[in-house]
Structure formats: structure tokens, C-alpha cells
C-alpha atoms as a PDB file:
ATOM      1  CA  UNK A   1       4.081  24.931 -39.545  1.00  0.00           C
ATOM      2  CA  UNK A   2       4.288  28.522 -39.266  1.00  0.00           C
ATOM      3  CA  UNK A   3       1.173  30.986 -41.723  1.00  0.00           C
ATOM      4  CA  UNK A   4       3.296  34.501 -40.408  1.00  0.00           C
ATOM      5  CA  UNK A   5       5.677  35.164 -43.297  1.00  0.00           C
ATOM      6  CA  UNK A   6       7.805  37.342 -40.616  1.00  0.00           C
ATOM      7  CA  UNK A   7       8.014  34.089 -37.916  1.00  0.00           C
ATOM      8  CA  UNK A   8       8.723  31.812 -40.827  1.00  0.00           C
ATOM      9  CA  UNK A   9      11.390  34.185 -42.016  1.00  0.00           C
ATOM     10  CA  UNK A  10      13.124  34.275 -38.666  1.00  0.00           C
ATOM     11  CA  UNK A  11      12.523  30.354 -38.423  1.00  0.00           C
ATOM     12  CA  UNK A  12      15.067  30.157 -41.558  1.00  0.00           C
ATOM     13  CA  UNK A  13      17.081  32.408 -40.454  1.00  0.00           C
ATOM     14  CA  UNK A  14      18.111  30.600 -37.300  1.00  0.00           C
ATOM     15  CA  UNK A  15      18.214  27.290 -39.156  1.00  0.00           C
ATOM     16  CA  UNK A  16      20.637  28.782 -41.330  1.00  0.00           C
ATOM     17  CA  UNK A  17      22.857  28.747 -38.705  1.00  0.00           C
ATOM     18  CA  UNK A  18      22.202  25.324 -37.369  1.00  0.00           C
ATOM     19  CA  UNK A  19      24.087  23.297 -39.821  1.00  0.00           C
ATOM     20  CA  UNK A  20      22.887  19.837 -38.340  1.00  0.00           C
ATOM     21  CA  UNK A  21      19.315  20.352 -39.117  1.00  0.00           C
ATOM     22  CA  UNK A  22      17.402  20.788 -42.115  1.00  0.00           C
ATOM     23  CA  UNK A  23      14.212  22.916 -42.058  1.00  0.00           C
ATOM     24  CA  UNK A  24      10.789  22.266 -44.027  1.00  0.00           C
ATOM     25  CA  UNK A  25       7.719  24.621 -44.220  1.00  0.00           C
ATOM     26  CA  UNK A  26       4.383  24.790 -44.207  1.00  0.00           C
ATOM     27  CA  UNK A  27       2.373  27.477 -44.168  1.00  0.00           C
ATOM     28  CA  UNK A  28      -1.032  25.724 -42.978  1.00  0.00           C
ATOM     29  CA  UNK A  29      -2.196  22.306 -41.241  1.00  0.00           C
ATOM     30  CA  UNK A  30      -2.692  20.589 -44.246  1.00  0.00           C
ATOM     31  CA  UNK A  31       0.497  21.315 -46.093  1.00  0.00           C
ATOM     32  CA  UNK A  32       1.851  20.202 -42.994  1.00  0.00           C
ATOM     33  CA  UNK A  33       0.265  16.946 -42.589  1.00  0.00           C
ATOM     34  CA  UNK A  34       1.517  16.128 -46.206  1.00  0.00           C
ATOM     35  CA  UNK A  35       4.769  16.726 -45.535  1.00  0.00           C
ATOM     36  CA  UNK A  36       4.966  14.892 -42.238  1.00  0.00           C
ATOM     37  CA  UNK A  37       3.559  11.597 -44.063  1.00  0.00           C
ATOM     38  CA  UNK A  38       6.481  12.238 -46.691  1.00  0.00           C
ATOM     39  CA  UNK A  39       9.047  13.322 -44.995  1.00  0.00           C
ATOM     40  CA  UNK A  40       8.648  11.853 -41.417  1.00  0.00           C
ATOM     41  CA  UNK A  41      10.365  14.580 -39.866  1.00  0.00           C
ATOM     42  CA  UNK A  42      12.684  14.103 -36.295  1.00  0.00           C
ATOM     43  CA  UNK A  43      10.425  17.229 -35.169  1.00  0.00           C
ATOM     44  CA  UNK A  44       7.589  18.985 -35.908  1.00  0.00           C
ATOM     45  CA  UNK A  45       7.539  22.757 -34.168  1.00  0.00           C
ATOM     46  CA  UNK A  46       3.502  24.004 -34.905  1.00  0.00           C
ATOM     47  CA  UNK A  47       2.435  27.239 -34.739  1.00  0.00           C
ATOM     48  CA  UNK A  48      -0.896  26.814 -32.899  1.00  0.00           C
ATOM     49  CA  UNK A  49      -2.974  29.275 -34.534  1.00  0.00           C
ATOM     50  CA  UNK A  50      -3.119  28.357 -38.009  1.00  0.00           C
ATOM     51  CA  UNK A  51      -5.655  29.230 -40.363  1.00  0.00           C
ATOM     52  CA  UNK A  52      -8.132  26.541 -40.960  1.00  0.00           C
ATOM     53  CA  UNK A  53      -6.837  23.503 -39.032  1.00  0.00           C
ATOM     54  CA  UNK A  54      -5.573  24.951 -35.704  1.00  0.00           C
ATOM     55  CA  UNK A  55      -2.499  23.315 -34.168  1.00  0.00           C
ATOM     56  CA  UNK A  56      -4.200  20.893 -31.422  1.00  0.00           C
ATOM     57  CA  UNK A  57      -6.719  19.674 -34.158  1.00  0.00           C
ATOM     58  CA  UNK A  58      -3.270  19.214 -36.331  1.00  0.00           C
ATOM     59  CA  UNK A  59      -1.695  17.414 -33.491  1.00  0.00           C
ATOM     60  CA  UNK A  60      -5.042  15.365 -33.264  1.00  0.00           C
ATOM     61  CA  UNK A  61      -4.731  14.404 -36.927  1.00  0.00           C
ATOM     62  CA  UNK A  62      -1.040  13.292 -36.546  1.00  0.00           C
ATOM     63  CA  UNK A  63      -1.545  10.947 -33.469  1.00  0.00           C
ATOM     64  CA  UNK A  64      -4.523   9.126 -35.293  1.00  0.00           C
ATOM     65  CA  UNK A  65      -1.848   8.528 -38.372  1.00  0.00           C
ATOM     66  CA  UNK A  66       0.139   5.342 -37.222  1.00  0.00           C
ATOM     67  CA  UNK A  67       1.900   6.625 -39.753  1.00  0.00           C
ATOM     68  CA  UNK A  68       2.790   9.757 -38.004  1.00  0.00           C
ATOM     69  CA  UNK A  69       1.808   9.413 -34.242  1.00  0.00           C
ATOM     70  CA  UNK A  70       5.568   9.104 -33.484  1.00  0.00           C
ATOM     71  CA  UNK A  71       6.707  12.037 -34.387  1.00  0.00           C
ATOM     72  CA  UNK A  72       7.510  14.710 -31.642  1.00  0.00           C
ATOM     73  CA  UNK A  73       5.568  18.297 -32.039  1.00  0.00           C
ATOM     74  CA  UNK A  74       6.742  21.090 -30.329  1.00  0.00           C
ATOM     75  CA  UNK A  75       4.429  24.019 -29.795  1.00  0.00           C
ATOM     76  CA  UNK A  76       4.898  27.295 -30.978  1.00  0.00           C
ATOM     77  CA  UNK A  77       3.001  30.408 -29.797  1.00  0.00           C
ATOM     78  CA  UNK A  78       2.337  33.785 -28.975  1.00  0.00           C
ATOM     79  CA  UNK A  79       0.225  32.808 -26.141  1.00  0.00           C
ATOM     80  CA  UNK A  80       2.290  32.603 -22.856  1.00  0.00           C
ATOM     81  CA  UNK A  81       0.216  32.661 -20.563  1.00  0.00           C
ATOM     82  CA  UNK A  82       0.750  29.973 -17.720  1.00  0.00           C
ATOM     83  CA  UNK A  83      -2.837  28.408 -18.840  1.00  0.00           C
ATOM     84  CA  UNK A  84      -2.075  28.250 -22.507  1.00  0.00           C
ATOM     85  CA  UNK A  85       1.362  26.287 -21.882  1.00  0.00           C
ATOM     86  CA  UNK A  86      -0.625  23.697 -19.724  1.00  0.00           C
ATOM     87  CA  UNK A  87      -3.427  23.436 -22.281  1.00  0.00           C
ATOM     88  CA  UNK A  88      -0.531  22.624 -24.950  1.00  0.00           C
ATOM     89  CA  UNK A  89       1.174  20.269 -22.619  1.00  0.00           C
ATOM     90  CA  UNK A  90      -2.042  18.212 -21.963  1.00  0.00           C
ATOM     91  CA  UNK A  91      -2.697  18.019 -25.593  1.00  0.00           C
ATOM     92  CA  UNK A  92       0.207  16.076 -26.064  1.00  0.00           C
ATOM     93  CA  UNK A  93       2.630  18.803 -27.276  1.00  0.00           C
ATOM     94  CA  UNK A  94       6.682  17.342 -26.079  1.00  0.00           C
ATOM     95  CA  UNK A  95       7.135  21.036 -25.293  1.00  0.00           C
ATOM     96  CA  UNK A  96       6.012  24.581 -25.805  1.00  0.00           C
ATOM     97  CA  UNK A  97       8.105  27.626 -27.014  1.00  0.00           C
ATOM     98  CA  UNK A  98       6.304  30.810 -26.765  1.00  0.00           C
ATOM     99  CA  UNK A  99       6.939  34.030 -29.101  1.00  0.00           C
ATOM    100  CA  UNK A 100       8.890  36.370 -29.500  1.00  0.00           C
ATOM    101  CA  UNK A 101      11.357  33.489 -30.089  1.00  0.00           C
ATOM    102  CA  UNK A 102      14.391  33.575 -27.804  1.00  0.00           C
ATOM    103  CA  UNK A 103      17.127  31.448 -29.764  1.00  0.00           C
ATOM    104  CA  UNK A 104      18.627  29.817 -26.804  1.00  0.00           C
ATOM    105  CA  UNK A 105      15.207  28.083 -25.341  1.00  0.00           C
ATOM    106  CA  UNK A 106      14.181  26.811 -28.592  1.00  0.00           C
ATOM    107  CA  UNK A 107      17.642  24.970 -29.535  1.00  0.00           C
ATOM    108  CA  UNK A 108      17.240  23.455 -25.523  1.00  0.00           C
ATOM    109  CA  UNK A 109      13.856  22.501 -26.868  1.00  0.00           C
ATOM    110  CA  UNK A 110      14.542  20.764 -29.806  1.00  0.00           C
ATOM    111  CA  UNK A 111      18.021  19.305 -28.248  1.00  0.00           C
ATOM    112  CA  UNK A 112      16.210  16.150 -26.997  1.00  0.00           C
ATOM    113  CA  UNK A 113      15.179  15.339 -30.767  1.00  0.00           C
ATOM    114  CA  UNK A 114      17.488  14.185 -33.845  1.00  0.00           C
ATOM    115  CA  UNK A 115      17.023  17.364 -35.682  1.00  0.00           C
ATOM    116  CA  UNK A 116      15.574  17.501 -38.613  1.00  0.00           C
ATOM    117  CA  UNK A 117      12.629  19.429 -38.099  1.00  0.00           C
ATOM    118  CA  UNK A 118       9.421  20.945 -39.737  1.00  0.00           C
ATOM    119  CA  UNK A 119       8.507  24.559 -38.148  1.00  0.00           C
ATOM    120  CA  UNK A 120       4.596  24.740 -38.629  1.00  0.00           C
END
């Protein structure tokens, strides 16, 4: 789930080269939440400032879903500050990837997950 058109942009551009993994966007929390109960994607990667619905109340909304509470989300954000990072982590978030995105940290992110991801 990703609401900057420039992150998102980059997003497909790097899945473009990862020919294992199929990409699906949202630009909001809802959208997001729709897709995840349709699609039940390997990974969710959230963008934690979202309009509306933030990320953690997004994450929230997934683990209450029995539907969806097994899905892994990564967190995405331009936070990096050593506080933010644990605040994700105690959320619940499987990991935390902080902007601008460096390519090499966010494939070892998503490496321990069958890829098929969402980026929020």
C-alpha cells in the first residue's frame, strides 16, 4: 500500500525486475484491505502513513480478519528514526524498510516470504 505516486512508481519498477514476484497496489488502507481478502497475498509491504487509515490501524484491521491475520506485513517508511522502527516492530510489523528505498535491504526483507507481494 503505497498513496506517493513517485514511491509506487519506483515500487514497479523494481518488481519489474524481480520476475518471481508479482506486485499489486493500493493506493490507501481500504483498497488494501480488499485486496488482501481477495488476493491473500505472500506479503504485504505498507506504507505507514496513508491517508485515512494509517498503516498500524491497517495492520490492526488485518490481524482481527482470521481471514487475513496470517499474512506477513512489512513496513514501509520515511521515518527512520531508531524509535519509529521499534514502534513498527512492536506493532507486529515482520520487518521495517525505511525510505529512500535501497534495493538490496528490501529484497533481504522480503526473502523470508514466498513472494508475491502487495506494496501498500
Amino acid at each position: 500500500m503505497e498513496d506517493s505516486p513517485a514511491s509506487l512508481y519506483l515500487m514497479k519498477l523494481i518488481f519489474k525486475k524481480l520476475s518471481n514476484c508479482e506486485l499489486l497496489s493500493a493506493y490507501n488502507a481500504k483498497q488494501s484491505l480488499g485486496i488482501a481478502q481477495e488476493q491473500h497475498p505472500d506479503l504485504i509491504i505498507m506504507d505507514l502513513d496513508l491517508p485515512g487509515l494509517n498503516g498500524f490501524e491497517a495492520l490492526k484491521r488485518l490481524h482481527a480478519n482470521h481471514e487475513m491475520a496470517d499474512i506477513p506485513v512489512m513496513a514501509m517508511s520515511a521515518h527512520a528514526m531508531p524509535e519509529h522502527i521499534e514502534k513498527g516492530t512492536k506493532a507486529g510489523f515482520m520487518n521495517y524498510v525505511t525510505k529512500s528505498i535501497q534495493l538490496d535491504q528490501l529484497i533481504a526483507a522480503m526473502e523470508p516470504y514466498t513472494l508475491k507481494p502487495v506494496a501498500l
